[in-house]
N, C-alpha and C. Protein backbone atom coordinates (compact mmCIF):
# COMPACT_ATOMS: atom_id res chain seq x y z
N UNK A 1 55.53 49.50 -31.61
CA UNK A 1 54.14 49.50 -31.19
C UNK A 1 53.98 50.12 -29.81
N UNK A 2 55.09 49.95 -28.88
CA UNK A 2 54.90 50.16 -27.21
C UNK A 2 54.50 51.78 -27.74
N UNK A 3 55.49 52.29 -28.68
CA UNK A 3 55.74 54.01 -28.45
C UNK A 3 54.21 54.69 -28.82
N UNK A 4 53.87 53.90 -30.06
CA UNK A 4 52.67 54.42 -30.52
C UNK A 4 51.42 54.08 -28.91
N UNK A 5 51.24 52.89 -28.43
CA UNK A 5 50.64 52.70 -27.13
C UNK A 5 50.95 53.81 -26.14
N UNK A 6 52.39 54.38 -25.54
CA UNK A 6 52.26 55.46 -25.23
C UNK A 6 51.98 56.44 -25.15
N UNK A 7 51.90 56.82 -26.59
CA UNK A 7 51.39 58.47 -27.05
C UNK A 7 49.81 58.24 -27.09
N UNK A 8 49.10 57.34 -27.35
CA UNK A 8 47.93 57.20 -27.20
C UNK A 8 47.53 57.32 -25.42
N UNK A 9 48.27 56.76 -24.66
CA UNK A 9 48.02 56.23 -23.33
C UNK A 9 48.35 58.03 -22.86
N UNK A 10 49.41 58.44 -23.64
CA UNK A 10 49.39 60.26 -23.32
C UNK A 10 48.75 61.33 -23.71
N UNK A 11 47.74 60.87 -24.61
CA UNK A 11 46.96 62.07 -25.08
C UNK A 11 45.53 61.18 -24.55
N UNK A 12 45.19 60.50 -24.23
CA UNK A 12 43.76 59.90 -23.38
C UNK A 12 43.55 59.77 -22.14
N UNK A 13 44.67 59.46 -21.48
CA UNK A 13 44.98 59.26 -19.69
C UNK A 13 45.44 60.39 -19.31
N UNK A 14 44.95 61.03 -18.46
CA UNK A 14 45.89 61.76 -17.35
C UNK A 14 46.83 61.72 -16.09
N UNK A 15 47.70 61.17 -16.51
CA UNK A 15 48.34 60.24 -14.92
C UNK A 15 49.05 61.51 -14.84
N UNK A 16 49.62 61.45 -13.38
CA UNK A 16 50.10 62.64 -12.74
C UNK A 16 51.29 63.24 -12.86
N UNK A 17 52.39 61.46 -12.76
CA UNK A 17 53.43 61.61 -13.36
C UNK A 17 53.85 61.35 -14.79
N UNK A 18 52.78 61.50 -15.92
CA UNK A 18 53.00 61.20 -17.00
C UNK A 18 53.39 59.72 -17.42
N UNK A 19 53.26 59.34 -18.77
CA UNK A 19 53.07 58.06 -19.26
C UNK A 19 54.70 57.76 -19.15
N UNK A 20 55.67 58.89 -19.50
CA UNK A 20 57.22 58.54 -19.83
C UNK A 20 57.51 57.33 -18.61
N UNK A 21 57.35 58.12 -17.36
CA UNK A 21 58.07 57.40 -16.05
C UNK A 21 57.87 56.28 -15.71
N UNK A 22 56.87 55.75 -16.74
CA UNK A 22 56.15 54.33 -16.36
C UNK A 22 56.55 53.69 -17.16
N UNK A 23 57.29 52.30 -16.27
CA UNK A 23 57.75 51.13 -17.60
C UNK A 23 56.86 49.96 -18.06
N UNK A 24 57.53 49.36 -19.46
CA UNK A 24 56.52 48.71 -19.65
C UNK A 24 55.46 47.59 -18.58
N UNK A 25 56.10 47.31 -18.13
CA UNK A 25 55.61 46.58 -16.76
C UNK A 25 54.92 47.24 -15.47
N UNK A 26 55.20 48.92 -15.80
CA UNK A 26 54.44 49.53 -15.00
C UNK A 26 52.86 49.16 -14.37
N UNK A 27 52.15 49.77 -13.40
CA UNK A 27 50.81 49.46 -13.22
C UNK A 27 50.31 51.09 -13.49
N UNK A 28 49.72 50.72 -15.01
CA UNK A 28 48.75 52.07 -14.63
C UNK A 28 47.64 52.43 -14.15
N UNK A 29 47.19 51.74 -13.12
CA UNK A 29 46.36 51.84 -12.48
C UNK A 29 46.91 52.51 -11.22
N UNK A 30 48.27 52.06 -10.53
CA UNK A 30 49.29 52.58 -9.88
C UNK A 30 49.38 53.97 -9.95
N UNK A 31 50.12 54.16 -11.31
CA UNK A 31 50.16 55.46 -11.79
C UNK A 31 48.47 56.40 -11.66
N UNK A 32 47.68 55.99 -11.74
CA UNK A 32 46.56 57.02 -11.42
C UNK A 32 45.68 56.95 -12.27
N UNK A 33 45.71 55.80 -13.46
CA UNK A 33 44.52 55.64 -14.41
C UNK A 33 43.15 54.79 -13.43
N UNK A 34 42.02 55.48 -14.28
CA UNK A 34 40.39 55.22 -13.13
C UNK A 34 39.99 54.33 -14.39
N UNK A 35 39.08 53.43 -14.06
CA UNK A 35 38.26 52.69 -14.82
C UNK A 35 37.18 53.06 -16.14
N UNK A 36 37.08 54.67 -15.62
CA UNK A 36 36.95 55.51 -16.76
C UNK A 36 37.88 55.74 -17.68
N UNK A 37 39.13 55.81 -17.80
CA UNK A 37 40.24 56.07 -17.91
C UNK A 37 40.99 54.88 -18.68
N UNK A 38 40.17 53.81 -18.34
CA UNK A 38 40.57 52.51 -19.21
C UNK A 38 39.76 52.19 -20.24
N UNK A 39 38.70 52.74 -19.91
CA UNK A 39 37.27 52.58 -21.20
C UNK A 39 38.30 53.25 -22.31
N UNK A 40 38.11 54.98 -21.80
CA UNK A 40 38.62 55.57 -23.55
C UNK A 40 39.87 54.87 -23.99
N UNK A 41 40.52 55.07 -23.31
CA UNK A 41 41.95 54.04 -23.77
C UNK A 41 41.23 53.25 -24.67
N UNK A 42 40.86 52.24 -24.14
CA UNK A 42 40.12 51.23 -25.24
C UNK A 42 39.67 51.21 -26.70
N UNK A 43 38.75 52.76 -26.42
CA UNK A 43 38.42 53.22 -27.40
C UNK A 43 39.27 53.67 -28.25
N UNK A 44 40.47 54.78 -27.67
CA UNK A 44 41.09 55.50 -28.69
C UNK A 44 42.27 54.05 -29.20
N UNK A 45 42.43 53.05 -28.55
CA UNK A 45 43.46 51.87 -29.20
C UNK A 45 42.80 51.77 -30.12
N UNK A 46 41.27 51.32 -30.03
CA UNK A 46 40.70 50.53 -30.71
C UNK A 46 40.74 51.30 -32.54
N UNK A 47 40.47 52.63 -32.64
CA UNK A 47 40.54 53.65 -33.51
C UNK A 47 41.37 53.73 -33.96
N UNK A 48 43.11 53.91 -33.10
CA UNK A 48 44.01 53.97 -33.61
C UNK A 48 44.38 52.72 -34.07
N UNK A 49 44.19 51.29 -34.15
CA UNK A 49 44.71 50.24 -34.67
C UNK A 49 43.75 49.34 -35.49
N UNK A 50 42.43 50.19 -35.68
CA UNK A 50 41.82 49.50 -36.13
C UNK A 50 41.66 47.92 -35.98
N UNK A 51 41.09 48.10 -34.65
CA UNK A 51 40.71 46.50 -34.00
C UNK A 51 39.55 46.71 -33.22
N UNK A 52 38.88 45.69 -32.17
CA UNK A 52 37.77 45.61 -31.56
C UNK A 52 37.90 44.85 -30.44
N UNK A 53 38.02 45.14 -29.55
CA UNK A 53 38.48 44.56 -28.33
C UNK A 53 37.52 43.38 -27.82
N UNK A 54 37.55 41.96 -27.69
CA UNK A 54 36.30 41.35 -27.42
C UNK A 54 36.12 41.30 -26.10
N UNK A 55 34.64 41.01 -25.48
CA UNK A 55 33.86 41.06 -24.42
C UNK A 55 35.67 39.92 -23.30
N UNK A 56 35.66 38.81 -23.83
CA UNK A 56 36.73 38.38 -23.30
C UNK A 56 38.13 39.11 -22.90
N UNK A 57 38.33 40.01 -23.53
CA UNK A 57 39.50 40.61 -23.11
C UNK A 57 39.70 41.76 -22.51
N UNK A 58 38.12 42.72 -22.26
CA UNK A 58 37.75 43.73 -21.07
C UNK A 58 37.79 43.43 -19.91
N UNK A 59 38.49 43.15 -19.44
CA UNK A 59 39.20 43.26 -17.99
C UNK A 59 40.04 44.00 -17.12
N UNK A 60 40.47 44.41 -16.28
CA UNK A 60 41.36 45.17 -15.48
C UNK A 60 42.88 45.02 -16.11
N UNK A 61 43.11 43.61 -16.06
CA UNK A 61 44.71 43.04 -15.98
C UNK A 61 45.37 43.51 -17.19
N UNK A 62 44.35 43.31 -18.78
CA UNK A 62 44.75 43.77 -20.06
C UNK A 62 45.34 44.86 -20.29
N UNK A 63 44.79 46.15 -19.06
CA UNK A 63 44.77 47.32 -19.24
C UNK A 63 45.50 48.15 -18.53
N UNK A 64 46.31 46.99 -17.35
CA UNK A 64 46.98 47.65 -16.42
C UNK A 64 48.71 47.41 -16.54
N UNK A 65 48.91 46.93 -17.77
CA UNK A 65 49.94 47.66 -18.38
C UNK A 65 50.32 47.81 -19.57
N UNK A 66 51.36 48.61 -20.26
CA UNK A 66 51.86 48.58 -21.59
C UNK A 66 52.03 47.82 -22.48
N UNK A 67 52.70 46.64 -21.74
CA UNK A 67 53.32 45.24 -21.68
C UNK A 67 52.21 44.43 -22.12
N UNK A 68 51.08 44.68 -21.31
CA UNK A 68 49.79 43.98 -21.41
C UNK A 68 49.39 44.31 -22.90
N UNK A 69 48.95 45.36 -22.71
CA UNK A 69 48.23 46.26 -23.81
C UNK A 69 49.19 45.80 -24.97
N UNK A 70 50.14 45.90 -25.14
CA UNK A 70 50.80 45.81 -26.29
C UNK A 70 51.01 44.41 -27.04
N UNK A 71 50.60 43.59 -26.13
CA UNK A 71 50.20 41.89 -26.35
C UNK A 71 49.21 41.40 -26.87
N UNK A 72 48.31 42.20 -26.51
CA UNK A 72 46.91 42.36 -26.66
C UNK A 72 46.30 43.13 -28.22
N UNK A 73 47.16 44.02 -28.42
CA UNK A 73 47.31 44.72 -29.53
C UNK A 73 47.45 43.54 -30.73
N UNK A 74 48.65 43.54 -30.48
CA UNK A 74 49.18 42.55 -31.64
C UNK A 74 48.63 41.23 -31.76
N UNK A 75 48.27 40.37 -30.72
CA UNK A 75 47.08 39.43 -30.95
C UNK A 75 45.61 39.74 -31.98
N UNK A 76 45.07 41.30 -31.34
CA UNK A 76 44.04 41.51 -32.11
C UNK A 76 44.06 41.84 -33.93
N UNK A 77 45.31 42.64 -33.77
CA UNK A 77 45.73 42.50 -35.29
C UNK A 77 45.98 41.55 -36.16
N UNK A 78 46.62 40.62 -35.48
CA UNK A 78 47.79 39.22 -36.10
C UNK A 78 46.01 38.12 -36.58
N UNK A 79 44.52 38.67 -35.47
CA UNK A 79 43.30 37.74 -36.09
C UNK A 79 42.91 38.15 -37.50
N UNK A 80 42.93 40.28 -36.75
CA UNK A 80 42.42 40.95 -37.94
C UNK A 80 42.80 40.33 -39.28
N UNK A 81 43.87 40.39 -39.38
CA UNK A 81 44.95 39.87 -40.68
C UNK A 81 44.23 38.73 -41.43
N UNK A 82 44.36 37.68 -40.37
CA UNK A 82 43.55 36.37 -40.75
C UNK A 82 42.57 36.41 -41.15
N UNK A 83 41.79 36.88 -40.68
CA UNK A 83 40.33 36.98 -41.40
C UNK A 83 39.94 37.36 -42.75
């Protein structure tokens, strides 16, 4: 899941030094992602995993890393499922 989060986080973000150099624990906000920059993310996760991010989980912290994001992912899926 992280890899697929990457290639998404590399074809939507423009960080300077690229998504590779950043570990999962990285801050991409560090790395050079803008708050604009976290919206599409959002969006293109949301597309690519077919999920919906709720009002509760739009925040800074979700988004400011891989690690995060990829927790976050699989929570939203593991409801999808359930439902």
């Amino acid at each position: 899941m992280k890899q697929s989060i990457r290639k998404i986080i590399a074809d939507t973000v423009e960080l300077p030094d690229g998504v590779d150099r950043i570990s999962d624990s990285g801050d991409l906000y560090d790395a050079g992602m803008t708050s604009f920059d976290s919206v599409q993310l959002m969006l293109a996760l949301e597309d690519a995993f077919g999920i919906e991010f709720p009002a509760r989980m739009l925040n800074r912290k979700l988004f400011s890393t891989i690690a995060n994001i990829d927790a976050a992912v699989r929570e939203l899926r593991c409801e999808t499922v359930q439902a």
